[in-house]
Protein backbone atom coordinates (compact mmCIF):
# COMPACT_ATOMS: atom_id res chain seq x y z
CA UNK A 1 -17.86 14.73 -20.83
CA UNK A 2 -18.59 11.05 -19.79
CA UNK A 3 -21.73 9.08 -19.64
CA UNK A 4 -20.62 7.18 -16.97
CA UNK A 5 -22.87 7.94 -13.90
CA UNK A 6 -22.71 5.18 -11.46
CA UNK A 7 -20.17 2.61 -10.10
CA UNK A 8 -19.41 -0.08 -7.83
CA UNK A 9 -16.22 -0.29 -6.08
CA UNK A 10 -15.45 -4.04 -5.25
CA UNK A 11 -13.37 -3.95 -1.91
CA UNK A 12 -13.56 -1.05 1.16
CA UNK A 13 -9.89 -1.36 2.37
CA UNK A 14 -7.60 2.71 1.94
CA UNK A 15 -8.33 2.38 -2.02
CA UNK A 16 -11.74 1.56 -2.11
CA UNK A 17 -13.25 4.55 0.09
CA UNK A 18 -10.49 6.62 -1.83
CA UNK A 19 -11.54 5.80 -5.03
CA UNK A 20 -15.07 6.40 -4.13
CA UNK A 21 -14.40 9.62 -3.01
CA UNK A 22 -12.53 10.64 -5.93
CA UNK A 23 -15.66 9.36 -8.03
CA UNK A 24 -18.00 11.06 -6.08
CA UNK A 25 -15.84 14.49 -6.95
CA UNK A 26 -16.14 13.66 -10.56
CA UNK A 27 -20.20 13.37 -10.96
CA UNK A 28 -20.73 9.67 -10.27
CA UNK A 29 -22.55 7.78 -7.23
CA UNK A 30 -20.66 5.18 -6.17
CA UNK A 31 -21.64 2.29 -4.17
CA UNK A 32 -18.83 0.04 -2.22
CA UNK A 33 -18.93 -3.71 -2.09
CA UNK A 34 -16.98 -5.12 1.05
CA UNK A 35 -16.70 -8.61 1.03
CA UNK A 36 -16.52 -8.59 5.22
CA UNK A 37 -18.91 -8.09 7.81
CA UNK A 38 -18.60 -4.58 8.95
CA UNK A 39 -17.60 -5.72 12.49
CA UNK A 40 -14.86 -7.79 10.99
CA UNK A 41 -11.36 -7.26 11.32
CA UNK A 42 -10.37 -7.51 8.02
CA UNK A 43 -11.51 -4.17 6.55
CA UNK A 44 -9.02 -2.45 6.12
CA UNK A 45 -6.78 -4.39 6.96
CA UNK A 46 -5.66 -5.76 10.65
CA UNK A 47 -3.94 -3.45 12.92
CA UNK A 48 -0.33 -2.07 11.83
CA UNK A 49 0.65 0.98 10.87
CA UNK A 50 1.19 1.99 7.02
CA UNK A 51 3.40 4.97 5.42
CA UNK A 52 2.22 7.77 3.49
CA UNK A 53 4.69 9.64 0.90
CA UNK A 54 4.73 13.37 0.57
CA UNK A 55 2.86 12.22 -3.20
CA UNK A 56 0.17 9.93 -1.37
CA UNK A 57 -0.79 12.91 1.02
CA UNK A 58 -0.63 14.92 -1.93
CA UNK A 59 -3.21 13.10 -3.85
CA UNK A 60 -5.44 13.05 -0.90
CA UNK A 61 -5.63 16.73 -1.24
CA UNK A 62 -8.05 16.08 -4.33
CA UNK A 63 -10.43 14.26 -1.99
CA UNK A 64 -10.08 16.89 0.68
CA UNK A 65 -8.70 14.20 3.02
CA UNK A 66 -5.08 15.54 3.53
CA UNK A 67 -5.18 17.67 6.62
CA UNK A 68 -7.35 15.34 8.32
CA UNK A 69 -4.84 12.30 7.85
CA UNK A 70 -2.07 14.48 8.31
CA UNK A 71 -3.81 15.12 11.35
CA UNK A 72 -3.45 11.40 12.75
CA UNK A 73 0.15 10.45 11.46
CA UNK A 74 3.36 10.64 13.07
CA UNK A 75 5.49 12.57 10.88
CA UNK A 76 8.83 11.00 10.15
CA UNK A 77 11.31 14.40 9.68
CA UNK A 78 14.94 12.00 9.84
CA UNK A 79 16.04 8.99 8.39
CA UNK A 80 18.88 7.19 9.99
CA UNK A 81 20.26 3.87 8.29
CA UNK A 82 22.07 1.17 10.54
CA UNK A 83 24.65 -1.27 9.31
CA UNK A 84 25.76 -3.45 12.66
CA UNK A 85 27.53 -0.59 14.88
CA UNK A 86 27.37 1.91 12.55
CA UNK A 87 24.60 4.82 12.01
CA UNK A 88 24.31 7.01 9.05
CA UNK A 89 21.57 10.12 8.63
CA UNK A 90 20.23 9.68 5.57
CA UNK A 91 19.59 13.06 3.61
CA UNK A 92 16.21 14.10 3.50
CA UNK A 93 14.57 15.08 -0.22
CA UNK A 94 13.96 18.90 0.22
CA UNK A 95 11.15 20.83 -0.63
CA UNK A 96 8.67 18.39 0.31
CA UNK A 97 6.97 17.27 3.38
CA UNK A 98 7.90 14.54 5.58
CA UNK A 99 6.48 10.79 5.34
CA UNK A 100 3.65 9.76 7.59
CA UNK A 101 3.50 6.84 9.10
CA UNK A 102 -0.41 6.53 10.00
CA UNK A 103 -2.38 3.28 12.13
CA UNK A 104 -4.22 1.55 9.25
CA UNK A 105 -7.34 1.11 11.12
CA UNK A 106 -7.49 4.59 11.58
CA UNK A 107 -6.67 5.78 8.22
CA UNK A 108 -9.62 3.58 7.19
CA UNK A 109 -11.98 4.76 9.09
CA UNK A 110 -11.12 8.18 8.84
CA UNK A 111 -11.51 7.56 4.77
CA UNK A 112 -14.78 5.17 5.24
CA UNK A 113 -16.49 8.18 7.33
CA UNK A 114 -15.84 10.84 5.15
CA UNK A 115 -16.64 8.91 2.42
CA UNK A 116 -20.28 8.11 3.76
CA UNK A 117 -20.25 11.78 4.79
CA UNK A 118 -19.63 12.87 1.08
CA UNK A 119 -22.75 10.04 0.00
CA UNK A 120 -21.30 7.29 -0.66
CA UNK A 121 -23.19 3.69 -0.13
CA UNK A 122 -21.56 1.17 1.71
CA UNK A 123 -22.76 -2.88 1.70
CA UNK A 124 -21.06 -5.47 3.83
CA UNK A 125 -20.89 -9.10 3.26
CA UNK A 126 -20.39 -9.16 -0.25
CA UNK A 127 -18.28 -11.35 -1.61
CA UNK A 128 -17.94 -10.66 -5.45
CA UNK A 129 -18.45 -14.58 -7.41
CA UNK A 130 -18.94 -12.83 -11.23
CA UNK A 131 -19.93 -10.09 -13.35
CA UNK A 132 -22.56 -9.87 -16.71
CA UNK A 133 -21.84 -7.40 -18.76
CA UNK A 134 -23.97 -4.91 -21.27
CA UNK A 135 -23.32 -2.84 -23.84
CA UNK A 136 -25.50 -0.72 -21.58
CA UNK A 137 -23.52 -1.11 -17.94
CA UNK A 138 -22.20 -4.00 -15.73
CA UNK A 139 -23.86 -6.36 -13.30
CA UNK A 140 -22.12 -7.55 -10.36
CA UNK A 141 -23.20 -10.90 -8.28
CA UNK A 142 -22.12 -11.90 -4.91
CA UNK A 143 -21.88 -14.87 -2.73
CA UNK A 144 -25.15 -14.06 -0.51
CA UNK A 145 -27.08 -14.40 -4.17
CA UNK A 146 -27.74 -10.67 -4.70
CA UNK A 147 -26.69 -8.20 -7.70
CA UNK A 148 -25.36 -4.43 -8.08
CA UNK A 149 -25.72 -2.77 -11.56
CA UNK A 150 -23.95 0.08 -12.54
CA UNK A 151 -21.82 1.95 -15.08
CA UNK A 152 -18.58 0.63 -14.15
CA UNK A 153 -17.27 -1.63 -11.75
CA UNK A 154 -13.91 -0.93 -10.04
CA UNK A 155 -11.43 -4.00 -8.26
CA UNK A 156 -9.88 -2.37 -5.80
CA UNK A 157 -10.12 -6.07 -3.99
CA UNK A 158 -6.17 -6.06 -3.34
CA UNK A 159 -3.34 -8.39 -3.66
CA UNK A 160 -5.64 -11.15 -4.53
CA UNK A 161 -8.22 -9.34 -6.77
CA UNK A 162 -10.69 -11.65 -7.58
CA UNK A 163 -11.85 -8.23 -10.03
CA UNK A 164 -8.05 -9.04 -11.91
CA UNK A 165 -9.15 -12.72 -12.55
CA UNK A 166 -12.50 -11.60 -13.93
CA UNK A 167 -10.84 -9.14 -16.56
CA UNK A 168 -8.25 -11.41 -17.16
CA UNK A 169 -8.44 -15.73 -16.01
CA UNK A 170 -4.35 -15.69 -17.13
CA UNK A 171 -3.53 -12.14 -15.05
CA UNK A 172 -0.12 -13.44 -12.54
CA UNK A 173 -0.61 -13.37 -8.48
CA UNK A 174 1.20 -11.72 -6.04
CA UNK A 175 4.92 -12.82 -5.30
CA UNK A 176 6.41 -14.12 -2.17
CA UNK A 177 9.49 -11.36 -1.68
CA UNK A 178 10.99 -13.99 1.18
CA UNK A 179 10.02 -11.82 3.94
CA UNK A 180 7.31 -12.47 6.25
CA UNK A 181 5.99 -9.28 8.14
CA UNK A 182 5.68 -8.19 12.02
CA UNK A 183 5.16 -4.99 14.15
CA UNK A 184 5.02 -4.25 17.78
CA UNK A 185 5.71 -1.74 19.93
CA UNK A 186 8.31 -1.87 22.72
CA UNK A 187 8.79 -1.13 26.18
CA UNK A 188 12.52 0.30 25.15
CA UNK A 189 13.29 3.54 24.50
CA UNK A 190 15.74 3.97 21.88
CA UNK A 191 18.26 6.69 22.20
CA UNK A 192 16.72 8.61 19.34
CA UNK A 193 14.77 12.09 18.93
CA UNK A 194 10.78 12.16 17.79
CA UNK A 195 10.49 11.85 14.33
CA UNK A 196 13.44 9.08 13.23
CA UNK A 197 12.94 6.58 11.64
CA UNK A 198 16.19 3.84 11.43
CA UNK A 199 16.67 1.36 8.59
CA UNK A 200 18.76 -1.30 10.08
CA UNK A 201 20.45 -4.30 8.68
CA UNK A 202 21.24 -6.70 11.81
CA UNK A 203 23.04 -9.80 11.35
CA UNK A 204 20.39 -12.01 10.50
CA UNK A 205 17.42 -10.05 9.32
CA UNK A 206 15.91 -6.37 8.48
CA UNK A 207 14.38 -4.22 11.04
CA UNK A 208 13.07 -0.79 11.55
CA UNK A 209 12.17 1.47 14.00
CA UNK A 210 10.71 4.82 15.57
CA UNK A 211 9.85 6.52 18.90
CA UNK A 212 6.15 6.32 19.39
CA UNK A 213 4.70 9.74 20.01
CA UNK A 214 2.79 7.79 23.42
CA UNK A 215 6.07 6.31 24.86
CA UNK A 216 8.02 3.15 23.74
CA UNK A 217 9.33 2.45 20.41
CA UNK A 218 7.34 0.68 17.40
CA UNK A 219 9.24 -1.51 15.05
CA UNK A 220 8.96 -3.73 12.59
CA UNK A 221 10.47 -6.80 11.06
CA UNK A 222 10.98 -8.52 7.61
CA UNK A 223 11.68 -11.79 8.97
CA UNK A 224 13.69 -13.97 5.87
CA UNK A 225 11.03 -17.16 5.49
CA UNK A 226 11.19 -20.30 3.63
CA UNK A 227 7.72 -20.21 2.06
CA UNK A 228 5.23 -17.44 1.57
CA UNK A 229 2.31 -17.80 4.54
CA UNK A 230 -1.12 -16.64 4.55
CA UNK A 231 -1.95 -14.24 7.16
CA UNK A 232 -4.54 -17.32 8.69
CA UNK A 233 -1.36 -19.57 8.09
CA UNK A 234 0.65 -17.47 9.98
CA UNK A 235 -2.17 -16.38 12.96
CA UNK A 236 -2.71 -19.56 13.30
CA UNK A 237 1.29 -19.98 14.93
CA UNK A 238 0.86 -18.77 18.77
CA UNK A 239 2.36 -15.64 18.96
CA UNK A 240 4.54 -16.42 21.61
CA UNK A 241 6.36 -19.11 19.43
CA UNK A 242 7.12 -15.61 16.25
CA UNK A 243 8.00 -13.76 19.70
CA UNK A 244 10.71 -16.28 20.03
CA UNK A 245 12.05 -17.10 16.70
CA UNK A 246 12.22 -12.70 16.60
CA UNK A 247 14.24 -12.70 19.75
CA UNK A 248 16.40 -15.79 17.99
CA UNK A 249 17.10 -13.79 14.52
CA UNK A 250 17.95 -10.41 16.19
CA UNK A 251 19.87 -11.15 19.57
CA UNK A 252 22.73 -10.28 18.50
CA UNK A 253 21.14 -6.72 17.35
CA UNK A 254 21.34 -3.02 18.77
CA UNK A 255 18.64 -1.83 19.62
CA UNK A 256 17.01 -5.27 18.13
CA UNK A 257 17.04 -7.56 21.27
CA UNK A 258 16.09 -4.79 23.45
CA UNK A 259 13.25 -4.31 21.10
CA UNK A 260 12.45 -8.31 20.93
CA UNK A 261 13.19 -8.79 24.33
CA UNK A 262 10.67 -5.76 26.03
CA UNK A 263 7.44 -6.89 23.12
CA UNK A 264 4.63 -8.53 24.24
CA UNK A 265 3.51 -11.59 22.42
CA UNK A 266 -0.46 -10.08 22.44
CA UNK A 267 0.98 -6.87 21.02
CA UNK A 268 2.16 -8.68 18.21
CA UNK A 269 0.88 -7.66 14.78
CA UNK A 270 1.52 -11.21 12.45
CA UNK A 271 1.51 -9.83 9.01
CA UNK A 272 2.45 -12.99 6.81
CA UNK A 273 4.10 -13.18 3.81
CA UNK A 274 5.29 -9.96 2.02
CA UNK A 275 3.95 -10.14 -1.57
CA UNK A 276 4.23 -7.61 -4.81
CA UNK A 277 2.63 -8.06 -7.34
CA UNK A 278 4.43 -8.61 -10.85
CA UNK A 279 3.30 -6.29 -13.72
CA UNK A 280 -0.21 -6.61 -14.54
CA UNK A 281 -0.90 -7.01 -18.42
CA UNK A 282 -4.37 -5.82 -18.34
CA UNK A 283 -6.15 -3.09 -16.16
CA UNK A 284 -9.05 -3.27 -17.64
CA UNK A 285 -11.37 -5.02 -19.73
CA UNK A 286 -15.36 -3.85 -21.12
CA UNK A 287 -16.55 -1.93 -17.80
CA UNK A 288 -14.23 -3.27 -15.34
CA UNK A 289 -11.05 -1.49 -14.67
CA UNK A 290 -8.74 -2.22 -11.82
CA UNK A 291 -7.24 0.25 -8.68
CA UNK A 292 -4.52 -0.14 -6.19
CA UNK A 293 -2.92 -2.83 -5.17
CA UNK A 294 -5.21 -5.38 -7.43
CA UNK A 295 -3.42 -3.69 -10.24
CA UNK A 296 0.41 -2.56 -8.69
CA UNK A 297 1.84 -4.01 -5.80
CA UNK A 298 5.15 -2.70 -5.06
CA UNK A 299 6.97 -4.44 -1.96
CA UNK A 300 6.89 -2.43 1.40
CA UNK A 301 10.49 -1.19 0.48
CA UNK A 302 8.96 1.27 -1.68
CA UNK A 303 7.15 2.99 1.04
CA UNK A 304 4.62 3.56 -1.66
CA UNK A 305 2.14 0.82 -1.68
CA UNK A 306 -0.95 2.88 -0.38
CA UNK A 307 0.37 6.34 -2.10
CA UNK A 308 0.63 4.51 -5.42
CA UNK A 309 -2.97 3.24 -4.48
CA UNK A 310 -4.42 6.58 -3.86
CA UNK A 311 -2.88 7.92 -6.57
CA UNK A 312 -4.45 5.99 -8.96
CA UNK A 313 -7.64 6.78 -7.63
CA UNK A 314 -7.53 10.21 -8.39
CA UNK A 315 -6.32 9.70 -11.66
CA UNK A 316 -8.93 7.13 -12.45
CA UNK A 317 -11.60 9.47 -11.43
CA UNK A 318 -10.25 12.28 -13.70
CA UNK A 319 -10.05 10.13 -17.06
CA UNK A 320 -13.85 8.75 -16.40
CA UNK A 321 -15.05 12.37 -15.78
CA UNK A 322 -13.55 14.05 -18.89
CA UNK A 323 -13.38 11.31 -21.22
CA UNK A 324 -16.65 10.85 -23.77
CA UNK A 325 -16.57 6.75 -22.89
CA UNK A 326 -15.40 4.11 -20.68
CA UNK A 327 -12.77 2.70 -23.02
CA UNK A 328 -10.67 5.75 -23.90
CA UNK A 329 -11.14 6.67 -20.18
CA UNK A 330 -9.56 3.23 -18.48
CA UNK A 331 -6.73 3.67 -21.67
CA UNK A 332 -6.21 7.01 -20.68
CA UNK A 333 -6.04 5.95 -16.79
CA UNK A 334 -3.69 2.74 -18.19
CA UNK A 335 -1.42 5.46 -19.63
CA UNK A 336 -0.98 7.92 -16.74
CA UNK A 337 -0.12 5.42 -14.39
CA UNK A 338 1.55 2.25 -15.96
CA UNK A 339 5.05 3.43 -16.46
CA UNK A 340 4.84 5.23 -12.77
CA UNK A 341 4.40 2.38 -10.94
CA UNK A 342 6.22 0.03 -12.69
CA UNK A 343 9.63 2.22 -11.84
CA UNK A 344 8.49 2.56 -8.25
CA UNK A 345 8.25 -1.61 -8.47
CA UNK A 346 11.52 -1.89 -9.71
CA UNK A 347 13.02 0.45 -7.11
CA UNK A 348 11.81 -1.19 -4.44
CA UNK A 349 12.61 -5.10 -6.49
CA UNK A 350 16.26 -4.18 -6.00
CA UNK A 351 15.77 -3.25 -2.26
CA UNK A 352 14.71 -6.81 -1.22
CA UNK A 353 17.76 -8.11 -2.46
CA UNK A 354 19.34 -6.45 0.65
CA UNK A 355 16.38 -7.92 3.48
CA UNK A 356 16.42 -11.06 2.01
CA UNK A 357 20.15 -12.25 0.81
CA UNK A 358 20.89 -15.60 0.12
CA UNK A 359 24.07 -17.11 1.31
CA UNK A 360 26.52 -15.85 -0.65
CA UNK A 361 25.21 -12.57 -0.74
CA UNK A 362 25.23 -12.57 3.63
CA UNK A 363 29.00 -13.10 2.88
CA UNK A 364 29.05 -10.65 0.40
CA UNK A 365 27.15 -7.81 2.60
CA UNK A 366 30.00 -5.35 4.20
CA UNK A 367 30.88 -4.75 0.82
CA UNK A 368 26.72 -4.27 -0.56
CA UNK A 369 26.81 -2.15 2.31
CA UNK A 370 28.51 0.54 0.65
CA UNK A 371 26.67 0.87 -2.27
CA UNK A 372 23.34 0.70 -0.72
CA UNK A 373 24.48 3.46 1.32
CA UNK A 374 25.54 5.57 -1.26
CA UNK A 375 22.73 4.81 -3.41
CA UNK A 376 20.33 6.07 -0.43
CA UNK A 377 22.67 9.47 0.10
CA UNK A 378 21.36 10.54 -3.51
CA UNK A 379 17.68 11.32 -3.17
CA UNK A 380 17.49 13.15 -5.63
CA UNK A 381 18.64 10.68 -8.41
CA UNK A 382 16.27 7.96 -6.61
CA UNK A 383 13.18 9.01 -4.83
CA UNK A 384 12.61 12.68 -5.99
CA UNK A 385 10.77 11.53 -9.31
CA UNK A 386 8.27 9.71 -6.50
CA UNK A 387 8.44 12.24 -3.96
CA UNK A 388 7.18 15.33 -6.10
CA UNK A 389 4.43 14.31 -8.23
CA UNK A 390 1.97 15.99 -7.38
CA UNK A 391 -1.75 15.07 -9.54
CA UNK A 392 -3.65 18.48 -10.34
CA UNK A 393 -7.34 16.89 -9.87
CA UNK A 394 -9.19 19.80 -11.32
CA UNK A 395 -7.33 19.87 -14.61
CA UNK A 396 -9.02 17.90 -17.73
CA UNK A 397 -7.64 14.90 -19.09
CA UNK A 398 -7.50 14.38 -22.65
CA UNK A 399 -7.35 11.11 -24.83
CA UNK A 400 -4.11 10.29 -26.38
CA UNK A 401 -4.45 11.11 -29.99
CA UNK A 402 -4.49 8.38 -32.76
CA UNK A 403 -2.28 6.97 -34.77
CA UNK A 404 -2.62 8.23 -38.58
């Protein structure tokens, strides 16, 4: 059994109130360290919607949050991918249940409320700045001059973990993938039933698409960029002027310039630059261990950023119940999740070849085409691996034995 007790969870995004439940399931009181106000619109992230694989709704089963996200989503029961004029239904994987696609803001604060529900503490407007550590526990200090002590403390800060630069000043940053992100939902109604989602290549960019369950049609593009942008970078550009350039790059696209062309400029969600994050030497280090995105960023392609985020989680939670000490629990953790989502990664790595070409490979695309389509008509081969794991919370973890 562990001796760890308490812990603070540095950021209060979809991991941090996930990985606080989880904790709170395994014996240990958990407080949550949000470096925004708690009227700002950065917690959990800024409008948009996010997906949810059958494995991410899974794991949320072990925090008893599954029906009640289900709940909220829109469940996505066909795929349909779209080359220029042509459409292609993508076979589903069977046996499991459909993706979700789910508002962020509402996934959050269904997660934030149950997690204060289950007794979880949450403090706003602090900004982690270091951490002094003990044989004994860890202390965290923030910006407004105040500390948190605990067993462990857990980055699940994000993308740009200041918790990763802590454990490790060398640890790489997030990647631009050449794709800058937007989402809006039209006025159109694409000739499509409830439930299908379309993956469509247009001439000059990526693009997909859905029926909103409350009329019109959400969408959302990976617009090829020049540079990576910060989301302040790329708020600060009027909307109006990314409604434009949007209308520009997919004029020439069906359904895409009816979708452009019916938007709103103050519907516009302005994502910035799509990141991943390249593989992370070191989770952990003494009594800080790292969750989510901070440690495994996969590229939206994956559809299994915030699945491989709650995932881990759960599993993190397991090893630090079971395990006699922090440092066979976080190697333990390391090892059930490392080689996971480092495939998932590299999955979705070879997918943003195909949003973001380069020249030659635009020229070079009708005959990609085929083999991206015939790659995606095997689900079984590619996604089922993903799809179907399935994390049994209650069962106990055990330390790898050593070496003789």
């Amino acid at each position: 059994m562990t001796t760890v007790r308490t812990a603070i969870v540095i950021g209060g995004g979809i991991a941090g109130p996930v990985t606080a439940l989880a904790l709170r399931r395994a014996g240990i009181t958990v407080t949550v360290a949000e470096a925004y106000p708690e009227t700002a619109g950065g917690v959990g992230g800024i409008g948009g919607t996010l997906a949810l694989a059958p494995n991410g709704v899974a794991a949320l089963r072990a925090v008893g949050a599954d029906e009640a996200v289900t709940a909220i989503a829109t469940g996505i029961h066909r795929s349909v991918m779209a080359v220029g004029s042509r459409r292609i239904d993508l076979p589903m994987l069977a046996g499991v249940p459909p993706l979700r696609v789910v508002h962020r803001a509402e996934l959050h604060r269904l997660l934030h409320d149950r997690a204060v529900a289950e007794g979880v503490t949450f403090a706003y407007g602090k900004r982690l700045v270091g951490v002094e550590e003990t044989d004994g526990g860890v202390t965290a200090r923030f910006e407004d001059g105040s500390t948190a002590s605990a067993d462990v403390l857990v980055g699940a800060d994000g993308i740009r973990s200041t918790v990763r630069g802590l454990i490790d000043p060398a640890a790489p940053g997030p990647r631009f993938t050449g794709l800058l992100g937007f989402e809006a939902v039209a006025r159109h109604e694409v000739d499509a039933e409830p439930g299908t989602m379309t993956f469509a290549f247009g001439r000059r960019g990526y693009y997909l698409y859905w029926p909103e369950p409350g009329g019109g049609t959400r969408w959302g593009a990976n617009l090829p960029g020049q540079r990576p942008m910060s989301i302040v970078e790329a708020r600060a550009v009027p909307a109006r002027q990314w409604l434009d350039t949007l209308r520009a790059t997919y004029g020439d696209d069906d359904p895409g310039r009816e979708l452009m062309a019916t938007s709103a400029a103050e519907d516009l969600q302005v994502g910035g630059a799509l990141q991943i994050m390249p593989p992370v030497p070191h989770w952990h280090r003494g009594r800080m261990v790292l969750v989510g995105d901070a440690a495994h960023a996969p590229s939206n392609s994956s559809g299994q950023g915030a699945s491989l985020a709650i995932e881990s989680a759960v599993q993190l939670a397991r090893c630090l119940r079971d395990l006699p000490d922090v440092t066979s629990a976080f190697e333990a953790y390391v090892r059930l999740r490392r080689t996971r989502v480092e495939k998932v990664a590299a999955r979705a790595a070879r997918i943003n070849h195909t949003k973001a070409p380069g020249p030659v490979a635009r020229t070079l695309m009708p005959l990609l085409m085929p083999l991206l389509v015939r790659t995606a008509m095997d689900p079984e081969r590619t996604i089922a691996h993903e799809q179907r794991y399935t994390i049994d919370f209650d069962a106990p973890v055990t330390a790898e034995p050593a070496l003789r």
